[in-house]
C-alpha atoms as a PDB file:
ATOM      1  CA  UNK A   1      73.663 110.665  84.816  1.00  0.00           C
ATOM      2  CA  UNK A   2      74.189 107.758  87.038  1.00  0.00           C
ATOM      3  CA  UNK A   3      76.634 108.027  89.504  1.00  0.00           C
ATOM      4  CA  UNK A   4      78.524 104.824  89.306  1.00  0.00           C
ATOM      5  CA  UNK A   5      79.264 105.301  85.458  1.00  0.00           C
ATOM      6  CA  UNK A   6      80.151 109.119  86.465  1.00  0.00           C
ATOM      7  CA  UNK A   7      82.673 108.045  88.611  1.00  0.00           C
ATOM      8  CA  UNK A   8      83.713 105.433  86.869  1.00  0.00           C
ATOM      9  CA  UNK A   9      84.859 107.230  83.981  1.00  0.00           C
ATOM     10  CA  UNK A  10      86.477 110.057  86.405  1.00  0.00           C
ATOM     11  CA  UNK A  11      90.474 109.965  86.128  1.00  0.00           C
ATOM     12  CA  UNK A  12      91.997 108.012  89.156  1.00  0.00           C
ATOM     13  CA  UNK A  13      94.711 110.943  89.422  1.00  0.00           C
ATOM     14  CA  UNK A  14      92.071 113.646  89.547  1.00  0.00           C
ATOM     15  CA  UNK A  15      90.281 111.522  92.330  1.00  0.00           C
ATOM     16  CA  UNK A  16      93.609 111.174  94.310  1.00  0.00           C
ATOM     17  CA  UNK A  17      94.758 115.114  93.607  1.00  0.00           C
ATOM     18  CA  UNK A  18      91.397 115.982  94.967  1.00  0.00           C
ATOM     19  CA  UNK A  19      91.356 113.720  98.232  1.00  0.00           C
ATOM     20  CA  UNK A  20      95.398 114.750  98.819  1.00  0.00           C
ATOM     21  CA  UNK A  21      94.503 118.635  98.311  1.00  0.00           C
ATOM     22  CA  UNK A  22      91.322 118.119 100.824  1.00  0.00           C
ATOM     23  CA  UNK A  23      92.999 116.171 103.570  1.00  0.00           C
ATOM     24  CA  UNK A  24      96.165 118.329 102.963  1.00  0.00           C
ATOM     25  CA  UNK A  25      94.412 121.622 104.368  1.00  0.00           C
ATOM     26  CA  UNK A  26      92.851 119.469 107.151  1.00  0.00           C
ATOM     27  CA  UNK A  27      96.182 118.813 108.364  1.00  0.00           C
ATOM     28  CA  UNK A  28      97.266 122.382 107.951  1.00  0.00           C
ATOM     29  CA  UNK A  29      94.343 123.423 109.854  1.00  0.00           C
ATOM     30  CA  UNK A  30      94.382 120.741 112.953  1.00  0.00           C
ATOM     31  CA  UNK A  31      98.363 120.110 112.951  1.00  0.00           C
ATOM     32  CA  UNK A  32      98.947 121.631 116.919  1.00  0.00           C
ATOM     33  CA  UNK A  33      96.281 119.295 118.292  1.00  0.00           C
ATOM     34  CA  UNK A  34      98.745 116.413 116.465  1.00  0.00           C
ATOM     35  CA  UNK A  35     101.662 117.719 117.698  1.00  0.00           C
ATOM     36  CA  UNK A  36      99.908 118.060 120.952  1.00  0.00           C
ATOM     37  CA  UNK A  37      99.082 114.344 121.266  1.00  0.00           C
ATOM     38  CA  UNK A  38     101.915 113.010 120.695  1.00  0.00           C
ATOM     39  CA  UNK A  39     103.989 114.750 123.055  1.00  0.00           C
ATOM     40  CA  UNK A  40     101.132 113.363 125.749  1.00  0.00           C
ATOM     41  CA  UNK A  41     100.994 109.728 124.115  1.00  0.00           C
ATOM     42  CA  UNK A  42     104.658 109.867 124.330  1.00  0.00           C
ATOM     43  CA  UNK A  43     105.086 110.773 128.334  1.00  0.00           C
ATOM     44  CA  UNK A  44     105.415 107.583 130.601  1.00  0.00           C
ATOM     45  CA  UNK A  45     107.308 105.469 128.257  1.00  0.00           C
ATOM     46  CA  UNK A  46     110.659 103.927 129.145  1.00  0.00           C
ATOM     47  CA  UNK A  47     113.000 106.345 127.564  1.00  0.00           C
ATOM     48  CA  UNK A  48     111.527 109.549 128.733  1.00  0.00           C
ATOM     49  CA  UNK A  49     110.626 108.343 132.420  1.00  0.00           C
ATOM     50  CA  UNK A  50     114.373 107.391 133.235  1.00  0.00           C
ATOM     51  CA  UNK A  51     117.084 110.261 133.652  1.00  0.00           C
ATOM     52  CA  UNK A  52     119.903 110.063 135.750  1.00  0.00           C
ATOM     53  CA  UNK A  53     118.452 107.030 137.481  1.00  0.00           C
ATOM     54  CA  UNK A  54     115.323 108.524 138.739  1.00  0.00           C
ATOM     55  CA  UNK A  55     112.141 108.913 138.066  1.00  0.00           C
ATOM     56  CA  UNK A  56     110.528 111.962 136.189  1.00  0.00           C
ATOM     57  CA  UNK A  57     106.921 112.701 136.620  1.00  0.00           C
ATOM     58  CA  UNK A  58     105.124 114.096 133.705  1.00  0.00           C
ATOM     59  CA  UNK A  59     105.826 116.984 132.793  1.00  0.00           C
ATOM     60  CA  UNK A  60     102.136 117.714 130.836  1.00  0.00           C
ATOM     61  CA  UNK A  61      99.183 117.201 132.808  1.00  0.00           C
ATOM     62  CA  UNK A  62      96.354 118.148 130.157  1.00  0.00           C
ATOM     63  CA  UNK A  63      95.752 119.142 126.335  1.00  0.00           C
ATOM     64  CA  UNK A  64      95.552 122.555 127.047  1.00  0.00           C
ATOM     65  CA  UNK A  65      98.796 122.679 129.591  1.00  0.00           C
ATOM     66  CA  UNK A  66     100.565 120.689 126.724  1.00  0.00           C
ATOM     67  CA  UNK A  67      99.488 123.396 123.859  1.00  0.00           C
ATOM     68  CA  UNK A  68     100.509 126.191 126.301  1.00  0.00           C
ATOM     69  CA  UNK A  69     104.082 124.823 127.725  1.00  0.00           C
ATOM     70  CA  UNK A  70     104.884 124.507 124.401  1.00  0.00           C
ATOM     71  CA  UNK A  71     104.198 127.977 122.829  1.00  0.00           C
ATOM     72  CA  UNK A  72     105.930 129.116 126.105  1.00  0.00           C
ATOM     73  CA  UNK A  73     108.926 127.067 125.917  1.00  0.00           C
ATOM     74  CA  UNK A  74     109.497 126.675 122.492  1.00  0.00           C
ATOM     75  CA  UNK A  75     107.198 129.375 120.519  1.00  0.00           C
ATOM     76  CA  UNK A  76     103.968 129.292 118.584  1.00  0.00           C
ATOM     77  CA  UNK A  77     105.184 128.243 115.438  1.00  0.00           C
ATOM     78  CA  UNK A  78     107.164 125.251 116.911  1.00  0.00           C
ATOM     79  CA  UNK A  79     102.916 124.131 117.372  1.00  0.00           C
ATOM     80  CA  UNK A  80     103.205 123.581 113.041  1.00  0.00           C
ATOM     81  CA  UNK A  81     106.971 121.435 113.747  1.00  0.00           C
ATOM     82  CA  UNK A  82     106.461 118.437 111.377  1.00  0.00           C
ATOM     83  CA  UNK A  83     104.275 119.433 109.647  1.00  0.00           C
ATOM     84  CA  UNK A  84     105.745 119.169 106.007  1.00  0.00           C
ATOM     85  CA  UNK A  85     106.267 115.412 106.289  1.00  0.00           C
ATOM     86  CA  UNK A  86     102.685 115.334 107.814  1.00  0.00           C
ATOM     87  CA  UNK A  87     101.108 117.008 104.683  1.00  0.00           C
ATOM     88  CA  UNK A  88     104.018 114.581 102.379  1.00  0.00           C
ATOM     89  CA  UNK A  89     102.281 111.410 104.089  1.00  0.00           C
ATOM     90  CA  UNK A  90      98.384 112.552 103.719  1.00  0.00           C
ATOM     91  CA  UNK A  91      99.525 113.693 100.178  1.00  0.00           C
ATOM     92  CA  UNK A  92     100.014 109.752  99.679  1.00  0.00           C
ATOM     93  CA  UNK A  93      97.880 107.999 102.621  1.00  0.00           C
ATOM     94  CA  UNK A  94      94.977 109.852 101.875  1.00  0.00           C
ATOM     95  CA  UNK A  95      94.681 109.955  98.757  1.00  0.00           C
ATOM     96  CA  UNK A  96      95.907 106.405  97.885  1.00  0.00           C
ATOM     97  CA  UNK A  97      92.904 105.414 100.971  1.00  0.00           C
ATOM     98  CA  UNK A  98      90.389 107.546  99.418  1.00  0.00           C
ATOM     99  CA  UNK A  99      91.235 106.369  95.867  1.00  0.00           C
ATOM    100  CA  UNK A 100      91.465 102.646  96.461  1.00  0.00           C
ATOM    101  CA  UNK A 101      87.887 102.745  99.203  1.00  0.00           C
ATOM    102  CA  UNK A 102      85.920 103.825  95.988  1.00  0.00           C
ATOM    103  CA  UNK A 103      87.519 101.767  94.301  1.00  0.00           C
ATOM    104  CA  UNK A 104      86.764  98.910  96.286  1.00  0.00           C
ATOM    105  CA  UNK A 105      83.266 100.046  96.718  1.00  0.00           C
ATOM    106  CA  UNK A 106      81.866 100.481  93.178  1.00  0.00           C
ATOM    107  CA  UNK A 107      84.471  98.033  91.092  1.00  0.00           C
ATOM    108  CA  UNK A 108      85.629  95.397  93.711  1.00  0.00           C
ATOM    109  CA  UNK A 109      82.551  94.509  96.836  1.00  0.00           C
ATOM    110  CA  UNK A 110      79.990  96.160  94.360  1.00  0.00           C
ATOM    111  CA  UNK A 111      76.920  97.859  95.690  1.00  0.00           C
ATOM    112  CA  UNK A 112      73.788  95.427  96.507  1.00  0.00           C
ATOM    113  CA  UNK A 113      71.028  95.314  94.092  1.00  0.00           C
ATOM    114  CA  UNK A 114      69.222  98.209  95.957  1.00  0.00           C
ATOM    115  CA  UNK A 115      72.278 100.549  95.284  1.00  0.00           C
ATOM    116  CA  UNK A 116      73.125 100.184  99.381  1.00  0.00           C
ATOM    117  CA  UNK A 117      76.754  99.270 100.026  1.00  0.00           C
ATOM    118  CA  UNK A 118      76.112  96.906 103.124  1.00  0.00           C
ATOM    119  CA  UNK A 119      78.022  97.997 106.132  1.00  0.00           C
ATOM    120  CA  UNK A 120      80.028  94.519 106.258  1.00  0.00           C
ATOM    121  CA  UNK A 121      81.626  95.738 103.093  1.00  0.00           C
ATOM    122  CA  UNK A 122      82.207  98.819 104.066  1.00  0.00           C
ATOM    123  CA  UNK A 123      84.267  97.616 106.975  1.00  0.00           C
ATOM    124  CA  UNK A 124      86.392  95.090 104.781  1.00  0.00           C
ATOM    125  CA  UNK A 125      87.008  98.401 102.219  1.00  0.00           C
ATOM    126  CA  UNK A 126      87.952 100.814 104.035  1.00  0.00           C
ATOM    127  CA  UNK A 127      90.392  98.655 106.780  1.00  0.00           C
ATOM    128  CA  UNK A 128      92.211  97.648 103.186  1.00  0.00           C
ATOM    129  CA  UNK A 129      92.289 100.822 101.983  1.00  0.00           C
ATOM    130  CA  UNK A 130      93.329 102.214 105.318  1.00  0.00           C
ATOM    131  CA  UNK A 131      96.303  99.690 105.953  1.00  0.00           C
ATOM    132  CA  UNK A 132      97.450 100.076 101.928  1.00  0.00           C
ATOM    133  CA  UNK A 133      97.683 103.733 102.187  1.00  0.00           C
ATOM    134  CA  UNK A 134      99.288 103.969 105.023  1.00  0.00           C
ATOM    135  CA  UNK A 135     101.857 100.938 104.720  1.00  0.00           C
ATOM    136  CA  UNK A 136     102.984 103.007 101.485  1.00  0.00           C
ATOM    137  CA  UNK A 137     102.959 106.013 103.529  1.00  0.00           C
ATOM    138  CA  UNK A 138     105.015 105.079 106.491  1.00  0.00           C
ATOM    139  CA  UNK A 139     108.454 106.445 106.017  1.00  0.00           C
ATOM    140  CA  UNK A 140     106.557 110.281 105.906  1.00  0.00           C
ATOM    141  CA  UNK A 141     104.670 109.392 109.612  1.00  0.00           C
ATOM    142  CA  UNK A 142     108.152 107.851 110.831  1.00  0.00           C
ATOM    143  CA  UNK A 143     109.601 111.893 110.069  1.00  0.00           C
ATOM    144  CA  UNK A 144     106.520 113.526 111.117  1.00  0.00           C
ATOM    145  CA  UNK A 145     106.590 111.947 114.695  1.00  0.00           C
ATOM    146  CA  UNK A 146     110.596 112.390 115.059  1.00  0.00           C
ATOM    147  CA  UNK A 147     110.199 115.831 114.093  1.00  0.00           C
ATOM    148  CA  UNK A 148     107.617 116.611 116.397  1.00  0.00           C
ATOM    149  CA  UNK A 149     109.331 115.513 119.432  1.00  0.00           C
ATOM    150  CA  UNK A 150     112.478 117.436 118.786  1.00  0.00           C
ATOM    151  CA  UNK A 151     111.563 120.332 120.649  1.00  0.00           C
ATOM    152  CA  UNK A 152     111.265 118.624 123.161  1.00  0.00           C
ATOM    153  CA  UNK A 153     114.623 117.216 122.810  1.00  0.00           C
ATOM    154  CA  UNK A 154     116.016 120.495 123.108  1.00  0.00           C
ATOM    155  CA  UNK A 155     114.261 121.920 125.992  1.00  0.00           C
ATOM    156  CA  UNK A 156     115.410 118.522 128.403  1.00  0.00           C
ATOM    157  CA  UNK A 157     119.237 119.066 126.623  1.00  0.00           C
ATOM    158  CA  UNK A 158     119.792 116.583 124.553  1.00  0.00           C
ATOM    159  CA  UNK A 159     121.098 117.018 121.110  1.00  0.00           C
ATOM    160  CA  UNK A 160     118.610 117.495 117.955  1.00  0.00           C
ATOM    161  CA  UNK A 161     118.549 114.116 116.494  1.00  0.00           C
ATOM    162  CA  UNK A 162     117.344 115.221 113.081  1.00  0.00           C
ATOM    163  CA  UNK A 163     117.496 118.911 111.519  1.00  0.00           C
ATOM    164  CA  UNK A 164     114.547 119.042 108.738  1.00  0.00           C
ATOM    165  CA  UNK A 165     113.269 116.447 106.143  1.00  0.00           C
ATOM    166  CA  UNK A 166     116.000 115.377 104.108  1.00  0.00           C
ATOM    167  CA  UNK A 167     118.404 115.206 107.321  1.00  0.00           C
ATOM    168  CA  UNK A 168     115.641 113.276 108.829  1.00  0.00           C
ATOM    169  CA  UNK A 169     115.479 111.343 105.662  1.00  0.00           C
ATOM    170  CA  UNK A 170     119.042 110.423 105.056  1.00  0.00           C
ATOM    171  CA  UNK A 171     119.947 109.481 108.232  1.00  0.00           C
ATOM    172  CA  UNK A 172     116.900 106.562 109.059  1.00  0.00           C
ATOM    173  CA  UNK A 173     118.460 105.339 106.065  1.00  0.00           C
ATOM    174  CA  UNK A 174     121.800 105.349 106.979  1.00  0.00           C
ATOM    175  CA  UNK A 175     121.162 104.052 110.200  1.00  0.00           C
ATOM    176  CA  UNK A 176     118.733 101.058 109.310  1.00  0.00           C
ATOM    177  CA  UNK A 177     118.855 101.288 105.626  1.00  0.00           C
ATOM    178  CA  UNK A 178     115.724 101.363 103.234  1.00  0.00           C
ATOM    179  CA  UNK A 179     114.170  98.869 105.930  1.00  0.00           C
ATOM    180  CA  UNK A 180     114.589 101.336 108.499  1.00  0.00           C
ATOM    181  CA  UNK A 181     111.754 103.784 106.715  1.00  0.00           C
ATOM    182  CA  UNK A 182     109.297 101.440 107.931  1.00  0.00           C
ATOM    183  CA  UNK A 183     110.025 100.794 111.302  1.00  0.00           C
ATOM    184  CA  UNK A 184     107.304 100.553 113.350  1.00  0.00           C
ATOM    185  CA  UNK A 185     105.319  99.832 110.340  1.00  0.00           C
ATOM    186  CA  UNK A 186     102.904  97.113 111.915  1.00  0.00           C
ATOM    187  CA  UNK A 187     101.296  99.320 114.516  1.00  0.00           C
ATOM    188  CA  UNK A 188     100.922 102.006 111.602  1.00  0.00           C
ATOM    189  CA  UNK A 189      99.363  99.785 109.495  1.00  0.00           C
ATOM    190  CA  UNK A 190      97.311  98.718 112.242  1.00  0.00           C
ATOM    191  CA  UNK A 191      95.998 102.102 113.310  1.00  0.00           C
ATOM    192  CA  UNK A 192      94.853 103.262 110.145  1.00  0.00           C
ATOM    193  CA  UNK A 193      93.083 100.014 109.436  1.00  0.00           C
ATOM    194  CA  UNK A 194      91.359 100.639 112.600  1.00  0.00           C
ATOM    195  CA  UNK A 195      91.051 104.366 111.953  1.00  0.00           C
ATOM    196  CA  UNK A 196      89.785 104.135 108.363  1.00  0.00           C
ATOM    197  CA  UNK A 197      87.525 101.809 109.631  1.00  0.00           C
ATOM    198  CA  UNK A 198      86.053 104.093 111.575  1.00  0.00           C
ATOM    199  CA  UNK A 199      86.261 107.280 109.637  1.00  0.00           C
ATOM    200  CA  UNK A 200      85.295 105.898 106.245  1.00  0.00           C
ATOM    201  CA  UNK A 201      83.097 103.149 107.220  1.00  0.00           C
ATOM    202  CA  UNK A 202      81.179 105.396 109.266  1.00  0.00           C
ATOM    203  CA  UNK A 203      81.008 108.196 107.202  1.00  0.00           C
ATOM    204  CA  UNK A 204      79.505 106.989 104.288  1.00  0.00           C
ATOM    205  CA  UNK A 205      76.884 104.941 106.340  1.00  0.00           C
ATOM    206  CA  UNK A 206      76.054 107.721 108.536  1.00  0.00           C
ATOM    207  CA  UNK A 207      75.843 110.019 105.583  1.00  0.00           C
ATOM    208  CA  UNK A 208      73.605 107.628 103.552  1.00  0.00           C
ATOM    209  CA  UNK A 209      71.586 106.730 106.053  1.00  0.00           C
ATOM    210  CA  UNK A 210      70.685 109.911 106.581  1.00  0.00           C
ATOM    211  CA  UNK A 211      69.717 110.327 102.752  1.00  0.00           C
ATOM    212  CA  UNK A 212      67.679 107.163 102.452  1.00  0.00           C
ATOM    213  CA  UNK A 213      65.627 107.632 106.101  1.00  0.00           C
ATOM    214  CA  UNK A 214      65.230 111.460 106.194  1.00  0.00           C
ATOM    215  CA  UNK A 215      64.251 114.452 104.731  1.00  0.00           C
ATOM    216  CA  UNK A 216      67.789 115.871 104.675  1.00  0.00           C
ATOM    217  CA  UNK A 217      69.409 116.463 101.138  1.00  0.00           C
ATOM    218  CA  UNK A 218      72.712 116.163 100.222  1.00  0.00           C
ATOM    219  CA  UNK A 219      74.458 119.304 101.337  1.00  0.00           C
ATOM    220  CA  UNK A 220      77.077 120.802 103.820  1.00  0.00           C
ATOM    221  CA  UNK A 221      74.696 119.906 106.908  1.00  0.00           C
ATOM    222  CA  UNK A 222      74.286 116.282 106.075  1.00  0.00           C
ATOM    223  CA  UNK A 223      77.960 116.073 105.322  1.00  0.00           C
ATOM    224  CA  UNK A 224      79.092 117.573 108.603  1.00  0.00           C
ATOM    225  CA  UNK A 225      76.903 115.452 110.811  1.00  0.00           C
ATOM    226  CA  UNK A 226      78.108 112.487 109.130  1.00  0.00           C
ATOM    227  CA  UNK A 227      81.605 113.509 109.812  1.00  0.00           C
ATOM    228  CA  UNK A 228      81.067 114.313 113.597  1.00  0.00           C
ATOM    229  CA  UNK A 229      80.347 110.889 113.955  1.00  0.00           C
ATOM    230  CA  UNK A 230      83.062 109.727 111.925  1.00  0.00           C
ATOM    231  CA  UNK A 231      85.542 111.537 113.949  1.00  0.00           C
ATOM    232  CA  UNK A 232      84.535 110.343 117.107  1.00  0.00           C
ATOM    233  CA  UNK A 233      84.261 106.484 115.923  1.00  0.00           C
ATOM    234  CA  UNK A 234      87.376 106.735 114.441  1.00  0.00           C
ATOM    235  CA  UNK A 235      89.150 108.421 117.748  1.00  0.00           C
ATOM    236  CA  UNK A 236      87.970 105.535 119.763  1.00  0.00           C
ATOM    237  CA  UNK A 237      89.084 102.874 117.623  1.00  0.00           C
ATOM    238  CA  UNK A 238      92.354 104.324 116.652  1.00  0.00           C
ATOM    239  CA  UNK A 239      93.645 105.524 120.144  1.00  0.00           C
ATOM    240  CA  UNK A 240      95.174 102.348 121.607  1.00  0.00           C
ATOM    241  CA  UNK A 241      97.332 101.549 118.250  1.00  0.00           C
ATOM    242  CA  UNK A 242      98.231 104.949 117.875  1.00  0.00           C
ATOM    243  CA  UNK A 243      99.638 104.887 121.477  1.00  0.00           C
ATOM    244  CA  UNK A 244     102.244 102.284 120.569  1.00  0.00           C
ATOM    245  CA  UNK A 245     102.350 103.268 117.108  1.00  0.00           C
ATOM    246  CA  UNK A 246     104.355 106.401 118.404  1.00  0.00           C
ATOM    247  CA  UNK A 247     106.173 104.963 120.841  1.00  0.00           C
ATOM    248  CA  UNK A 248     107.573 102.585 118.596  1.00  0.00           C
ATOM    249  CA  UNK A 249     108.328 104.945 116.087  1.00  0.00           C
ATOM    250  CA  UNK A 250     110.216 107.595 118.682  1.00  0.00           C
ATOM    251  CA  UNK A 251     112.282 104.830 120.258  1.00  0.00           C
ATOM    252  CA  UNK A 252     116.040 105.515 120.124  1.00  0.00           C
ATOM    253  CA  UNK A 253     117.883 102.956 117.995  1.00  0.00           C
ATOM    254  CA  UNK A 254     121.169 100.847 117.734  1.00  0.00           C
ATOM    255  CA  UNK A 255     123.305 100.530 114.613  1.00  0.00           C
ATOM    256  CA  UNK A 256     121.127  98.224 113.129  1.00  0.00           C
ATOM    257  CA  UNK A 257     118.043 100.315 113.079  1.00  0.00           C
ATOM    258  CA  UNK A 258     116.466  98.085 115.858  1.00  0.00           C
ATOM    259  CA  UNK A 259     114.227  99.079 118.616  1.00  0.00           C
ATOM    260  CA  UNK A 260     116.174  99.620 122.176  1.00  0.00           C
ATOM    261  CA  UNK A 261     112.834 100.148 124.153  1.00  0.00           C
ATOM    262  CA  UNK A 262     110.256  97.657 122.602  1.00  0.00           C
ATOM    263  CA  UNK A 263     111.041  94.990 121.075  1.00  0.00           C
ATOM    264  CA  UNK A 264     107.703  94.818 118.945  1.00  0.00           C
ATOM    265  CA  UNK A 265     104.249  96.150 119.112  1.00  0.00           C
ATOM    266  CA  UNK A 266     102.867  93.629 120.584  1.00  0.00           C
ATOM    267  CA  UNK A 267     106.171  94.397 123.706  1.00  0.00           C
ATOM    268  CA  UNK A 268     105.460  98.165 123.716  1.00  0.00           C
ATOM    269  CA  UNK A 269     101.186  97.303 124.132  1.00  0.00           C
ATOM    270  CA  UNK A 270     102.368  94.726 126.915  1.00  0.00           C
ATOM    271  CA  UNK A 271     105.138  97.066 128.681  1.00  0.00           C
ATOM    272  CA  UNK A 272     102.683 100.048 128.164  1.00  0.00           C
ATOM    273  CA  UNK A 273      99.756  98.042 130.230  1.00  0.00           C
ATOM    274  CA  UNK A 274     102.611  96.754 132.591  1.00  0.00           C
ATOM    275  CA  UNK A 275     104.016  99.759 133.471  1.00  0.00           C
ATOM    276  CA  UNK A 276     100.881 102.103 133.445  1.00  0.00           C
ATOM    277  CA  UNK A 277      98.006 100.783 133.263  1.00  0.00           C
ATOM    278  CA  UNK A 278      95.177  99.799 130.492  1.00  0.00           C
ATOM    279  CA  UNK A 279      93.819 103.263 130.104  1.00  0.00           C
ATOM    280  CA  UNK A 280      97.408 104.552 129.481  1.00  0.00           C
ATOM    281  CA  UNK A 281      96.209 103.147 125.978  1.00  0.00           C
ATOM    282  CA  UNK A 282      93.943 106.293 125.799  1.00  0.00           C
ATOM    283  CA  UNK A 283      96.639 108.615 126.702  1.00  0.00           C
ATOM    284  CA  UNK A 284      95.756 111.857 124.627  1.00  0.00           C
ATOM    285  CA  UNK A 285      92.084 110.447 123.836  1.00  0.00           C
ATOM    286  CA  UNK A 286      90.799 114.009 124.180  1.00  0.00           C
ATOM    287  CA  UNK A 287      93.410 115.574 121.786  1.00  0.00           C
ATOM    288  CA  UNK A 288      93.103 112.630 119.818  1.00  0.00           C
ATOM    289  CA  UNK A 289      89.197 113.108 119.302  1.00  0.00           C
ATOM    290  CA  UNK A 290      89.421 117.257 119.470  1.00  0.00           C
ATOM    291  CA  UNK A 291      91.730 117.140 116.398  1.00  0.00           C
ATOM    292  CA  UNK A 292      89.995 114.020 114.314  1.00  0.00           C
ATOM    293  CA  UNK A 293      86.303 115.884 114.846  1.00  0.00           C
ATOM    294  CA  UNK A 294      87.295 119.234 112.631  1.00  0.00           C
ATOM    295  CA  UNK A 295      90.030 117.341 111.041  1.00  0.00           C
ATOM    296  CA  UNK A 296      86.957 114.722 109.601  1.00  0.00           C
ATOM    297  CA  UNK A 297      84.801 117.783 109.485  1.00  0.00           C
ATOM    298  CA  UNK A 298      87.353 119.642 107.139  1.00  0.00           C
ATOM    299  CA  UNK A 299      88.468 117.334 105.350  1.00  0.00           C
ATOM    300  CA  UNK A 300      85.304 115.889 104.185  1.00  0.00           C
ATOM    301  CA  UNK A 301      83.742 119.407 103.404  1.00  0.00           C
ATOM    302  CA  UNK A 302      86.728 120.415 101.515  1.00  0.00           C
ATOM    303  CA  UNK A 303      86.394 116.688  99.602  1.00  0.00           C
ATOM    304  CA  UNK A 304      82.458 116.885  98.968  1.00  0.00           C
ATOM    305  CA  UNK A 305      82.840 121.320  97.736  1.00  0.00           C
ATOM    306  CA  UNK A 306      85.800 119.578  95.730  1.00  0.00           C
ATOM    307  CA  UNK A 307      83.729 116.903  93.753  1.00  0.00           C
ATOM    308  CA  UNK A 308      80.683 119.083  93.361  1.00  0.00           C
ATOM    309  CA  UNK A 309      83.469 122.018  91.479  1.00  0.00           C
ATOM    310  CA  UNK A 310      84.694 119.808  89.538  1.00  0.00           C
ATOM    311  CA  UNK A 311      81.383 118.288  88.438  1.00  0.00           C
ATOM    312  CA  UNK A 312      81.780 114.931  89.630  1.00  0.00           C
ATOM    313  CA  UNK A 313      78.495 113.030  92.064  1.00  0.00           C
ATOM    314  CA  UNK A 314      78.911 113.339  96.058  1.00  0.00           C
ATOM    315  CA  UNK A 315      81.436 110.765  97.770  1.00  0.00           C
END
């Protein structure tokens, strides 16, 4: 049976239930490195480097003395904190991403004649399908990153700005309104065009490259080499925007739901540089690229064992 017609008569919602259950227990799995980049990404910036009028110096130096202050300070399960809005937003991101890339691939761009999908239209799909999944998942990543950084909060004395999900929910909007669930929505948008670009762009051209040029067949070893590379693509693309992605989204407010820190993202990329430097861009690179290696390696395991179960072709 050929593929293409396989696929093509698959149900959409099985295809997004699948991709949401696979990239759901990659986030289980890798959540602490998450939580553990953000709280680096998130050092430096305006409102955490001014208290009282001086000047604090970071209080993390590293990935691993990040991990371990906070199972010292706060306890190992505060590691998982945020992580029920993170699985709410890959629930939709990925598998709206995942959905519309094949989508886009074997409807929309079409394969060439030769059944290749060239790699320029594997760029243009997966940066749409990347911004479109995420711009309808934004209010869940504006939680997850709040949440994260609340035990943090805490442990410098400040009062716990939200208290779970639906606190977290309720009061964005009745601070900023319905508007307010996207703020920061630009540089979120941005970073997952530039991460899908290079997680799914690269994985299905590493992974069929691999099938065309080599002896390998189409198993678990082919599929996690492919996704090695993905990972590490996609960490060096997506770092930058991610930087000012969060530290747009953790800003403090005013009553109209606007930014007191950054005016934009384009302020917050300028500031950032300003302030610290180009390379504090790459702040939490190495968390960044230790959590999207066996979160792409996971995730795309769990998809491909998925599809083969429920008897539809490889990705």
């Amino acid at each position: 049976m050929h593929p293409v017609q396989e696929n093509s008569r698959w149900p959409r919602v099985s295809k997004f239930t699948l991709s949401a259950c696979a990239a759901s227990v990659a986030e289980l799995v890798t959540f602490p490195l998450d939580l553990t980049k953000t709280r680096l990404q998130i050092q430096g910036e305006g409102g955490s480097r001014q208290h009282g009028g001086s000047v604090q110096p970071p209080k993390y130096r590293g990935m691993l003395s990040t991990a371990m202050g906070i199972v010292r300070e706060e306890g190992p399960l505060k590691l998982w904190r945020g992580v029920t809005p993170a699985i709410y937003r890959h629930i939709v991101y990925s598998g709206g991403r995942m959905l519309a890339y094949e989508q886009l691939r074997e409807s929309v761009l079409g394969r060439s004649e030769d059944g290749i999908f060239p790699v320029w239209k594997a760029v243009i799909g997966s940066m749409i399908s990347g911004a479109l999944g995420q711009f309808i998942a934004s209010p869940t990543d504006l939680v997850k990153v709040q949440m994260q950084m609340e035990g943090r909060r805490r442990l410098e004395g400040k009062p716990p700005r939200v208290h779970g999900v639906y606190h977290a929910f309720t009061k964005i909007i009745a601070q900023g309104g319905i508007r307010g669930l996207w703020a920061g929505w630009v540089p979120n948008v941005q970073r997952a065009a530039l991460v899908n670009l290079g997680d799914l762009m690269t994985y299905d051209t590493v992974k069929h490259f691999l099938l065309r040029n080599t002896s390998m067949p189409d198993n678990s070893i082919c599929h996690g080499l492919a996704s090695i590379c993905s990972g590490l693509v996609a960490a060096i693309m997506g770092t930058p925007a991610d930087v000012v992605k969060t530290r747009v989204m953790n800003q403090p407010r005013d009553s109209n739901g606007r930014g007191l820190l950054y005016k934009s993202s384009t302020d917050c990329l300028v500031q950032s540089m300003r302030r610290e430097g180009f390379f504090s861009l790459y702040k939490g690179f190495l968390p960044t690229w230790f959590r999207m290696a066996p979160w792409s390696l996971t995730f795309w395991l769990t998809f491909e064992q998925m599809r083969r179960a429920m008897g539809i072709s490889s990705f």
